[in-house]
C-alpha atoms as a PDB file:
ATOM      1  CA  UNK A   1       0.000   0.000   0.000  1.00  0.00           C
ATOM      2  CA  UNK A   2       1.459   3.817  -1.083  1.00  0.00           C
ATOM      3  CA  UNK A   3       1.773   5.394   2.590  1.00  0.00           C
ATOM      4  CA  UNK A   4      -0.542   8.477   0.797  1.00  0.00           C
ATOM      5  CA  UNK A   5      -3.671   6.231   0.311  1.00  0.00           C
ATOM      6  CA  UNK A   6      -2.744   4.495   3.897  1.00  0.00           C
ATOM      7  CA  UNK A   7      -5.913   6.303   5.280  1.00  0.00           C
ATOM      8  CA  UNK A   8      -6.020   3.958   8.453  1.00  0.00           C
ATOM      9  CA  UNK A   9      -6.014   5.155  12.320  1.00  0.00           C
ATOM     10  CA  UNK A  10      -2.705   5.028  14.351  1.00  0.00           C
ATOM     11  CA  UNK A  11      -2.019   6.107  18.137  1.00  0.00           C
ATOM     12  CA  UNK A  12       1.010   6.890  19.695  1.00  0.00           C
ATOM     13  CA  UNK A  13       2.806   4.469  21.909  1.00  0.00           C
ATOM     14  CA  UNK A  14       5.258   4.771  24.025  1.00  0.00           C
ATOM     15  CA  UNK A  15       7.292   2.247  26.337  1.00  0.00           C
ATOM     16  CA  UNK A  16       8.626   2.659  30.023  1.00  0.00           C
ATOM     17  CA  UNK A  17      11.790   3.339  28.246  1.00  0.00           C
ATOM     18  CA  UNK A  18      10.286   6.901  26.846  1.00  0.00           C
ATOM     19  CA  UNK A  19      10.820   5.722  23.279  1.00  0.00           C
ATOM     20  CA  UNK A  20       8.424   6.472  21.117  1.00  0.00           C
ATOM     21  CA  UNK A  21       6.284   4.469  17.993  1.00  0.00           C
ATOM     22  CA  UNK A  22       3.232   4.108  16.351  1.00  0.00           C
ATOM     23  CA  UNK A  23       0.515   1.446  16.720  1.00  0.00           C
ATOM     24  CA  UNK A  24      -2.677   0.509  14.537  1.00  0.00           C
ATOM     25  CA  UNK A  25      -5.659   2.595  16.581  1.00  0.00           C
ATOM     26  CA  UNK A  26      -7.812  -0.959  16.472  1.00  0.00           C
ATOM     27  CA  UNK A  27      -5.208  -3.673  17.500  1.00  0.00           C
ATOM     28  CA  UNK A  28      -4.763  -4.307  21.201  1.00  0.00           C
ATOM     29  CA  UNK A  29      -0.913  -2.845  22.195  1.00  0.00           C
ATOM     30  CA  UNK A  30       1.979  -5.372  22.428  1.00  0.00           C
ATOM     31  CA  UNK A  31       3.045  -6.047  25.875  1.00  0.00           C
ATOM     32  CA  UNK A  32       5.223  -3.462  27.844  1.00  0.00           C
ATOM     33  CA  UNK A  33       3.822  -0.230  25.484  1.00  0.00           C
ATOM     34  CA  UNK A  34       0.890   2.072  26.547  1.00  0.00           C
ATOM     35  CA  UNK A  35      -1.278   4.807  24.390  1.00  0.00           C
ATOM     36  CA  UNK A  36      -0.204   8.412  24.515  1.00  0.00           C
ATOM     37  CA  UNK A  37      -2.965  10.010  23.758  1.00  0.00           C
ATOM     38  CA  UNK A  38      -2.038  11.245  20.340  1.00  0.00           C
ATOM     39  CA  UNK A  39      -4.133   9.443  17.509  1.00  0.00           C
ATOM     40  CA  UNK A  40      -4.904  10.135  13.638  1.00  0.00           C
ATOM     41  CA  UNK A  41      -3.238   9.321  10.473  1.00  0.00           C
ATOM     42  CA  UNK A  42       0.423   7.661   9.629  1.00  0.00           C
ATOM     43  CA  UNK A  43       1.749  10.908   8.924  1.00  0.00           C
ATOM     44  CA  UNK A  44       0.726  12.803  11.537  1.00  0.00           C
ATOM     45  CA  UNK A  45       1.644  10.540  13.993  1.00  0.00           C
ATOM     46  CA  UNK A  46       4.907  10.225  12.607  1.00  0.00           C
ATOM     47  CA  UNK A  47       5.116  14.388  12.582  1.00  0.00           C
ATOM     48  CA  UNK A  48       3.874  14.868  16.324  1.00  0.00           C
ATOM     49  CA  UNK A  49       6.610  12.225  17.639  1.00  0.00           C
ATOM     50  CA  UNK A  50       9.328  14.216  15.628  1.00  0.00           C
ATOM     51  CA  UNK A  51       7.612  16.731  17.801  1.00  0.00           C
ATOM     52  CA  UNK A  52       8.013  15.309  21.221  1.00  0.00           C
ATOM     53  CA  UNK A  53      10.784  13.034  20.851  1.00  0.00           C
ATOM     54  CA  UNK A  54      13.596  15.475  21.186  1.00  0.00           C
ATOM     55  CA  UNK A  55      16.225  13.089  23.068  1.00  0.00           C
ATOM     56  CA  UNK A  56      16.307   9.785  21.603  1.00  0.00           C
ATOM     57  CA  UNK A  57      18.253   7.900  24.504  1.00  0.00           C
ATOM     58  CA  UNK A  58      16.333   5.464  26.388  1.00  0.00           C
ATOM     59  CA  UNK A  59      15.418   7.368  30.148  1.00  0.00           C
ATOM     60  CA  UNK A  60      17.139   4.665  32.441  1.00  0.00           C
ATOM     61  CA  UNK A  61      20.734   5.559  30.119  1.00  0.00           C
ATOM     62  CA  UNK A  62      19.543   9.814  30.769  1.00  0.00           C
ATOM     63  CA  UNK A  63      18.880   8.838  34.489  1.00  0.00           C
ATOM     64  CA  UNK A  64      22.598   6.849  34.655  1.00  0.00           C
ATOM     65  CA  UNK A  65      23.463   9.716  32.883  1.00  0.00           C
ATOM     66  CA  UNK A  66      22.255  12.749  35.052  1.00  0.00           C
ATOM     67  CA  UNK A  67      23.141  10.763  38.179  1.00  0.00           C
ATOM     68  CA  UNK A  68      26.870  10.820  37.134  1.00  0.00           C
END
């Protein structure tokens, strides 16, 4: 399928690691993900986690990280 006719519904996902994905709106998540609240089409699910996503490093290696 051409991703411009792809006219399904995706959410947002996100793990406990803070990274970031996108999920079919009608399948149940896989295991250790949960919604984010953000929802629409490929594209603009794609273009609000470019948004969001602005450090790319899983948050236990930023926690290690920050605690020196």
């Amino acid at each position: 399928m051409d991703e411009r006719e792809d006219d399904r519904e995706y959410s947002v996902v996100v793990n406990d690691e803070e990274q970031f994905s996108i999920w079919f709106a009608d399948r149940p998540l896989p295991d250790g993900w949960r919604a984010e609240g953000t929802s629409g089409t490929r594209q603009e699910c794609l273009d609000h986690i470019e948004r969001v996503w602005t450090d790319m490093r899983p948050r236990s290696v930023r926690e290690r990280l920050a605690a020196g």
